[in-house]
C-alpha atoms as a PDB file:
ATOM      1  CA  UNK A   1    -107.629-301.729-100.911  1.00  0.00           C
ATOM      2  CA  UNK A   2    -109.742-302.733-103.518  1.00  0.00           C
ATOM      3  CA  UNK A   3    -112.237-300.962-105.343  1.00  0.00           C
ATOM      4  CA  UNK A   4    -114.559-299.534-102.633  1.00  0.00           C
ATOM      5  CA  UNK A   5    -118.454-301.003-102.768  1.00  0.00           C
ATOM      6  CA  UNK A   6    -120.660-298.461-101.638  1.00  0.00           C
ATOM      7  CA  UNK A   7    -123.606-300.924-100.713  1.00  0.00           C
ATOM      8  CA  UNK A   8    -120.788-301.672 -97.326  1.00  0.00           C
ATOM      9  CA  UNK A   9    -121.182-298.187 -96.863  1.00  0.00           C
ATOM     10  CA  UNK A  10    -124.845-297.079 -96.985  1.00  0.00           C
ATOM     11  CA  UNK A  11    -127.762-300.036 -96.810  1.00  0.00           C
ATOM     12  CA  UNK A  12    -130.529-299.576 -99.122  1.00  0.00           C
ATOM     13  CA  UNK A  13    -132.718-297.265 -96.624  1.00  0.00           C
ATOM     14  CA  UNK A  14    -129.836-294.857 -96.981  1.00  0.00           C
ATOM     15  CA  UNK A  15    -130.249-294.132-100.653  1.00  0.00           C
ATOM     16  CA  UNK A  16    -130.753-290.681 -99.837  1.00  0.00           C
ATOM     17  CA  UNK A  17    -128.030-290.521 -97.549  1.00  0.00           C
ATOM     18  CA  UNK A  18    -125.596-292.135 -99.956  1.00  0.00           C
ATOM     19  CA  UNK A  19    -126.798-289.629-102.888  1.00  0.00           C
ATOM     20  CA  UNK A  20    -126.133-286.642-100.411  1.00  0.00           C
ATOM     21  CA  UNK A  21    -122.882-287.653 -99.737  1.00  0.00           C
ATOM     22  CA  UNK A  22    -122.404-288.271-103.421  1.00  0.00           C
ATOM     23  CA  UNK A  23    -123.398-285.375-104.426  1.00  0.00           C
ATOM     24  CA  UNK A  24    -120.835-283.520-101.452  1.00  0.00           C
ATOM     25  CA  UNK A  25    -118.389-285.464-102.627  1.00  0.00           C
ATOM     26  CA  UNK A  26    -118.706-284.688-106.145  1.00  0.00           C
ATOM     27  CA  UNK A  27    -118.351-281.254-105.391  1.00  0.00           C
ATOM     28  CA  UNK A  28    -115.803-281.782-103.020  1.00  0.00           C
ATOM     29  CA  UNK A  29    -113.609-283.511-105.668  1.00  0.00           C
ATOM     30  CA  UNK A  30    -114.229-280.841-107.984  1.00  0.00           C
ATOM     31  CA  UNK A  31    -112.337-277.753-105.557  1.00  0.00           C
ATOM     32  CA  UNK A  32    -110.002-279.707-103.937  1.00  0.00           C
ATOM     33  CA  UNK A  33    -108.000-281.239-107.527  1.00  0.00           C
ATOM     34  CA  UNK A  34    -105.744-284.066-107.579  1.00  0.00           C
ATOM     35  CA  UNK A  35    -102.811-283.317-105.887  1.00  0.00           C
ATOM     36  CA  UNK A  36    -101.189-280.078-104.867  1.00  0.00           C
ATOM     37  CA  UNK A  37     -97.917-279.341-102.781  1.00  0.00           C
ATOM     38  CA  UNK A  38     -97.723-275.397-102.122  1.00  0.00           C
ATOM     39  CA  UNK A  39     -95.417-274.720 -99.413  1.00  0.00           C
ATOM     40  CA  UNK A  40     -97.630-272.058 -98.018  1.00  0.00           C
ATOM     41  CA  UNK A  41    -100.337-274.274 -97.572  1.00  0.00           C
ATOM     42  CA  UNK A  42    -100.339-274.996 -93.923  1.00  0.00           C
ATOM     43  CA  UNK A  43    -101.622-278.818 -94.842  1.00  0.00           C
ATOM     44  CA  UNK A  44     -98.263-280.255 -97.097  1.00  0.00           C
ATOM     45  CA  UNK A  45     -98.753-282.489 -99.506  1.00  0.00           C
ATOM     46  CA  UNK A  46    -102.949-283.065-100.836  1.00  0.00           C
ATOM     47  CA  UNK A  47    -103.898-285.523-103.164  1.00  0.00           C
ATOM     48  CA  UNK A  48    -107.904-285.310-103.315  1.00  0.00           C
ATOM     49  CA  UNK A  49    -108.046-283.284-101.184  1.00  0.00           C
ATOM     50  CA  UNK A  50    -106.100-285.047 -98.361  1.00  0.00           C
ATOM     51  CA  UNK A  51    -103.739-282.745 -96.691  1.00  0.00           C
ATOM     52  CA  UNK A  52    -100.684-284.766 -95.597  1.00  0.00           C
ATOM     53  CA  UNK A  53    -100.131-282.651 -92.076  1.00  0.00           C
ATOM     54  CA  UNK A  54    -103.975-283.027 -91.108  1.00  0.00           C
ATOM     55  CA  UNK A  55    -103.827-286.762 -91.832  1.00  0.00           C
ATOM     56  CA  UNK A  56    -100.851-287.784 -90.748  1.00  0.00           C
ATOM     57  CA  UNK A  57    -102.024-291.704 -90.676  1.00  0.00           C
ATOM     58  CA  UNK A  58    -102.345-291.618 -93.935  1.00  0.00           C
ATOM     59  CA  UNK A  59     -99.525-291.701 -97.142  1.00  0.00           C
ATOM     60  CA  UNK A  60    -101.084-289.079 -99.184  1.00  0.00           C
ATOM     61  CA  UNK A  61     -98.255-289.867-101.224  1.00  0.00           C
ATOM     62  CA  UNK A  62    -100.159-293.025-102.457  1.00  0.00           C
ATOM     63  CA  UNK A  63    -103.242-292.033-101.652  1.00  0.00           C
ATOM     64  CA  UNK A  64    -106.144-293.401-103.868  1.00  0.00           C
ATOM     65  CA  UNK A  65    -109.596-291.948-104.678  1.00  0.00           C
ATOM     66  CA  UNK A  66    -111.583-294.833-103.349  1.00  0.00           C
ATOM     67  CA  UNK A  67    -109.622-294.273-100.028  1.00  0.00           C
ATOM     68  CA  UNK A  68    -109.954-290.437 -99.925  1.00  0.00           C
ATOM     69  CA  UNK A  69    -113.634-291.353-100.865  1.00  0.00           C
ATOM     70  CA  UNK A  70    -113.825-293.288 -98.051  1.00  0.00           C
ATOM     71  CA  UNK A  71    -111.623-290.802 -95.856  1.00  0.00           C
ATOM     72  CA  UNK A  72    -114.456-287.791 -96.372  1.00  0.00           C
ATOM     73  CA  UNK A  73    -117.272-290.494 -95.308  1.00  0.00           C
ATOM     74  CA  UNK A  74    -115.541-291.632 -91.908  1.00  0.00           C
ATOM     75  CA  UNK A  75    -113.517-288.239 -90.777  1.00  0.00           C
ATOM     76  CA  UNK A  76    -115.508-285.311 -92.587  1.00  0.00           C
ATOM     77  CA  UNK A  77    -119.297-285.985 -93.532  1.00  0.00           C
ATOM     78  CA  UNK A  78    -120.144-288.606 -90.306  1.00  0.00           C
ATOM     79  CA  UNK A  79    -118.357-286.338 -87.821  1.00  0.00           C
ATOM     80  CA  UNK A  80    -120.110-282.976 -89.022  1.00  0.00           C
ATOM     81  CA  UNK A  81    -123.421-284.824 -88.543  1.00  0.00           C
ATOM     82  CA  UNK A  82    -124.392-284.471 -92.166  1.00  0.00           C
ATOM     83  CA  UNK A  83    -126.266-287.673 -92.048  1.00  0.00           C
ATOM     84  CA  UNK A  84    -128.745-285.296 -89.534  1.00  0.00           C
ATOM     85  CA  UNK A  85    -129.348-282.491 -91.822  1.00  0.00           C
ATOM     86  CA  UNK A  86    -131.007-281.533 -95.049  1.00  0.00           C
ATOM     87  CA  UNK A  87    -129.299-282.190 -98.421  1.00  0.00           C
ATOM     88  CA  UNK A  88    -128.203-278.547 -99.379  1.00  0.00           C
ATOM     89  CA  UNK A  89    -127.217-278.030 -95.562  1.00  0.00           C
ATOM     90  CA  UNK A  90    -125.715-281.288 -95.726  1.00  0.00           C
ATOM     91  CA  UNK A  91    -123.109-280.593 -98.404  1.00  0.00           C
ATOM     92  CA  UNK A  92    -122.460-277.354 -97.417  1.00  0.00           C
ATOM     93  CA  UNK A  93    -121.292-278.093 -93.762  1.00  0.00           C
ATOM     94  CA  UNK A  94    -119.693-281.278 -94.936  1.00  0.00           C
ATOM     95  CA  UNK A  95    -117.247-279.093 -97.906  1.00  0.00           C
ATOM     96  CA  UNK A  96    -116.632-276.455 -94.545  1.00  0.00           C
ATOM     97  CA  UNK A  97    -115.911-279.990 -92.633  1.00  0.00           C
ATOM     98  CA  UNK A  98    -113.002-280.213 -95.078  1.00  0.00           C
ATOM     99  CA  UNK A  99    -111.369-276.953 -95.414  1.00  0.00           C
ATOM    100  CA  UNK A 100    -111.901-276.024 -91.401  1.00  0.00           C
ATOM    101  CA  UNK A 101    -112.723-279.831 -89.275  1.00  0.00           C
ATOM    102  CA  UNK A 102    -115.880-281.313 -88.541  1.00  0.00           C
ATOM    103  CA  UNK A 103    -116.134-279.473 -85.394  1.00  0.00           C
ATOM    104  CA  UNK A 104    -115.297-276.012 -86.848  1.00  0.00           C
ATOM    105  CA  UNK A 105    -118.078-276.347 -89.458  1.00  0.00           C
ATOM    106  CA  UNK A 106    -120.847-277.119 -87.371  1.00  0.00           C
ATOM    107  CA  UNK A 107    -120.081-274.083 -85.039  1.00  0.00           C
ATOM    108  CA  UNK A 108    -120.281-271.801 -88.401  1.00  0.00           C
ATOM    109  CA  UNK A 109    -123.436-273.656 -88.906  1.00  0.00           C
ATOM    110  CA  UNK A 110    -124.170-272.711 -85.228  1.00  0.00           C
ATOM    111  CA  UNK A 111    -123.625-269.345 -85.248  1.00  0.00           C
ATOM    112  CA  UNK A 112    -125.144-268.697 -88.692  1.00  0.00           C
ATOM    113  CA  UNK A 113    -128.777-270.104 -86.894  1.00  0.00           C
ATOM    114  CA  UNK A 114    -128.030-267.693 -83.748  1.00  0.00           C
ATOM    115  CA  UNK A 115    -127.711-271.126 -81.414  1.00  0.00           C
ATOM    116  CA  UNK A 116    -125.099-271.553 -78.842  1.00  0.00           C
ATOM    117  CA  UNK A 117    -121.921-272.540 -80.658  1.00  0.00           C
ATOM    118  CA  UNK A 118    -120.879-275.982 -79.238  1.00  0.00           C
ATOM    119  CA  UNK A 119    -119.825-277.870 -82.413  1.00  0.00           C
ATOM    120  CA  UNK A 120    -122.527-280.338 -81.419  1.00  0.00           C
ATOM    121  CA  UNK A 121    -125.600-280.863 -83.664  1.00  0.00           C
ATOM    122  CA  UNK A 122    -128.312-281.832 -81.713  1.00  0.00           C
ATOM    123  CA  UNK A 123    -131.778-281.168 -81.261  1.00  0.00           C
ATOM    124  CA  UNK A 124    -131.554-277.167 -80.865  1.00  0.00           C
ATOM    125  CA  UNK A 125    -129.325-276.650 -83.903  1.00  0.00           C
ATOM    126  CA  UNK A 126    -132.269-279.025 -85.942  1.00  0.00           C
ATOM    127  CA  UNK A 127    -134.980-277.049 -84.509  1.00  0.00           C
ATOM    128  CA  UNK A 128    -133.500-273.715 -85.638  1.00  0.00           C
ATOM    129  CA  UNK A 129    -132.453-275.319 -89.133  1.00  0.00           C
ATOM    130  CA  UNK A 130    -135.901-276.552 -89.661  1.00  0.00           C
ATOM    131  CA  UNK A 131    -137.265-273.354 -88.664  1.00  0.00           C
ATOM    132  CA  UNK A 132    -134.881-271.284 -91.196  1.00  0.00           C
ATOM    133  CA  UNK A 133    -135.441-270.497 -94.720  1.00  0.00           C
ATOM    134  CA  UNK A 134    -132.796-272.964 -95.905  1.00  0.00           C
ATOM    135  CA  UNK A 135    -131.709-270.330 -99.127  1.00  0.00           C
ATOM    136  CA  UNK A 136    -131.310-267.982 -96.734  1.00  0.00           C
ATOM    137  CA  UNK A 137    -129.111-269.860 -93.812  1.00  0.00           C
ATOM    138  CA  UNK A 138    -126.741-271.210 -96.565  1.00  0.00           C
ATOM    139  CA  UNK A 139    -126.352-267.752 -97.600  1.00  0.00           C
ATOM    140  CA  UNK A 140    -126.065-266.674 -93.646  1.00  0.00           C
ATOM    141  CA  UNK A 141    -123.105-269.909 -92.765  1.00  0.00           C
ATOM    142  CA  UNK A 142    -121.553-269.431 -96.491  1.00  0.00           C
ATOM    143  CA  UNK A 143    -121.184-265.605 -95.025  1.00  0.00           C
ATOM    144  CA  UNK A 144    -119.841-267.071 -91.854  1.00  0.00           C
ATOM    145  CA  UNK A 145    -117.328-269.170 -93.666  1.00  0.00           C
ATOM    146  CA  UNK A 146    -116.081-265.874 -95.843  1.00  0.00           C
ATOM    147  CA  UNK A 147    -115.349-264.288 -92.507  1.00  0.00           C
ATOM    148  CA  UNK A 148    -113.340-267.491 -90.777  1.00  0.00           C
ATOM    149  CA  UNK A 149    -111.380-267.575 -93.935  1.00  0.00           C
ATOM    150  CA  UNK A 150    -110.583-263.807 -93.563  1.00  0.00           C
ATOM    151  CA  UNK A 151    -109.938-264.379 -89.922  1.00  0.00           C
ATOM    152  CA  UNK A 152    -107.483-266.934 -90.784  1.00  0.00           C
ATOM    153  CA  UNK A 153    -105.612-264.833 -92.881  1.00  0.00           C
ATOM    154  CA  UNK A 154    -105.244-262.344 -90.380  1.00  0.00           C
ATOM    155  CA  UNK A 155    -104.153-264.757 -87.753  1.00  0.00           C
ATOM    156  CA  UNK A 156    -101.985-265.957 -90.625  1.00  0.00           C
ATOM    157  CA  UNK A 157    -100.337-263.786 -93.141  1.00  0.00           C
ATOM    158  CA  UNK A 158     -99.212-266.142 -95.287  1.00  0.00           C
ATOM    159  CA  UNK A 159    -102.386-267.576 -95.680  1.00  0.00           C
ATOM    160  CA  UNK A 160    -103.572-264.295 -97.507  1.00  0.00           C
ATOM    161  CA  UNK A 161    -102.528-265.740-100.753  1.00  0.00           C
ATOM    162  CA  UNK A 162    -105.331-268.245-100.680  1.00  0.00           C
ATOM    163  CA  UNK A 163    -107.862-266.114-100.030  1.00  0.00           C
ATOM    164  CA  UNK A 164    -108.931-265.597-103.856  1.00  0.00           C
ATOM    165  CA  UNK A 165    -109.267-269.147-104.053  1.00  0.00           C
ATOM    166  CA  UNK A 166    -111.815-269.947-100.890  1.00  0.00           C
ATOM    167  CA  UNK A 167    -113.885-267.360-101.785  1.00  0.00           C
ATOM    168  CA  UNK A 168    -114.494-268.629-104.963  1.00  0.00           C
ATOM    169  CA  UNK A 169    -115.026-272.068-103.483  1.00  0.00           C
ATOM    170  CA  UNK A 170    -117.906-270.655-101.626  1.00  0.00           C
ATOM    171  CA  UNK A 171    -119.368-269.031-104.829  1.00  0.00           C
ATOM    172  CA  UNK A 172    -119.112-271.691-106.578  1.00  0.00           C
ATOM    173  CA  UNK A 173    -120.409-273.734-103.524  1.00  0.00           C
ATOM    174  CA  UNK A 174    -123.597-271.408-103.647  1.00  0.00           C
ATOM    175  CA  UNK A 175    -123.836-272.125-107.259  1.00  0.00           C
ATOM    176  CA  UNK A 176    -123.320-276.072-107.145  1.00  0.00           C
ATOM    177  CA  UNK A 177    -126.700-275.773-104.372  1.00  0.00           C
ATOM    178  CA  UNK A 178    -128.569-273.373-106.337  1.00  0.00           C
ATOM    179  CA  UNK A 179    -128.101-275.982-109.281  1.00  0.00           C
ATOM    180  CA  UNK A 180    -129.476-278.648-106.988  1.00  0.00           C
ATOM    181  CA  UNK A 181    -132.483-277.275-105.465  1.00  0.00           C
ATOM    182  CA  UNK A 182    -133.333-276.440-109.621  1.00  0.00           C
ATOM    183  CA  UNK A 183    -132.635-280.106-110.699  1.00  0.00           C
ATOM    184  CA  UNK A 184    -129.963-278.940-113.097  1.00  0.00           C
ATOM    185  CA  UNK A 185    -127.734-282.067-113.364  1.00  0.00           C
ATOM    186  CA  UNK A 186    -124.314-281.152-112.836  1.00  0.00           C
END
C-alpha cells in the first residue's frame, strides 16, 4: 500500500475530525511503541500497536505505520463513535478502544456518565456527556479504566505484570488532555 493520503480519509468539512483523530493517534503511537513480543501479553506479536492475536487478518509481522494508521481509523476510532464526541472525550475513548475494543470503551464511557451500559453511543450517552463537566468525566471513565485493568488482572494473573504500565498510560493519558485543553503543543 502506498503512502496513505489522508484527504481519502477525511473531506475538508472534517478538518476537525481528522485533527482529533490525529491528535489520538499521536498519542496512541506514543504508548503503544514499535513492536513488542512479550509472551505474557495475551495479544502476540504488536507492531504499532497491532496485536497479532486481536487482528488476526492482518501480518503484523510486516505491518506498516500508514496501515496501522489506517487500522485505528476503520476498527478503533469509527467503531467507538469518536467521530460523535468531543475532542478530549474523543481521544480518550478511542486510546481505551485500543487497549479494551471499541465496544468495551464506550461502556466505561457509559458507566462513568451513570447511563445504561450498552456499548452504544447514542443520543442518551451525548446528552449526559454534554451535560458533564468534561475535566471531571475524563477523570470519572480514566477511573473506570484503572478499575477494568485491575479487574483484568484478577481474572488474569499473569496479566498483573502489566499493570505498572496501564496505569501509567492513563496518567500520562490525563496529562496528554490536560496539555490539550491548555494549547501546549505536544
Amino acid at each position: 500500500m502506498a503512502a496513505m493520503n489522508k484527504k481519502t480519509l477525511f473531506s475538508d468539512q472534517d478538518a476537525e475530525l481528522q485533527k482529533t483523530f490525529e491528535l489520538g493517534l499521536a498519542f496512541v503511537f506514543e504508548v503503544e511503541g514499535i513492536e513488542s513480543d512479550d509472551p505474557d501479553d495475551k495479544g502476540g506479536l504488536t507492531r504499532f500497536g497491532i496485536a497479532q492475536n486481536y487482528n488476526p487478518d492482518v501480518d503484523v509481522a510486516r505491518l506498516t505505520r500508514d496501515h496501522a494508521e489506517l487500522r485505528y481509523l476503520t476498527n478503533y476510532f469509527y467503531p467507538a463513535s469518536c467521530e460523535d464526541l468531543p475532542r478530549p472525550i474523543a481521544i480518550a475513548v478511542f486510546d481505551a478502544s485500543v487497549n479494551h475494543g471499541s465496544i468495551t470503551a464506550v461502556k466505561l464511557l457509559q458507566s462513568a456518565l451513570r447511563v445504561k451500559a450498552d456499548g452504544l453511543i447514542g443520543p442518551v450517552t451525548i446528552a449526559a456527556i454534554e451535560s458533564r463537566n468534561q475535566q471531571q468525566l475524563l477523570i470519572d471513565f480514566l477511573s473506570h479504566r484503572a478499575l477494568r485493568y485491575h479487574e483484568i488482572a484478577a481474572e488474569t494473573p499473569s496479566q498483573t505484570k502489566f499493570i505498572r504500565g496501564w496505569m501509567r498510560r492513563l496518567f500520562k493519558l490525563q496529562h496528554y488532555l490536560n496539555n490539550l485543553s491548555k494549547g501546549v503543543r505536544q
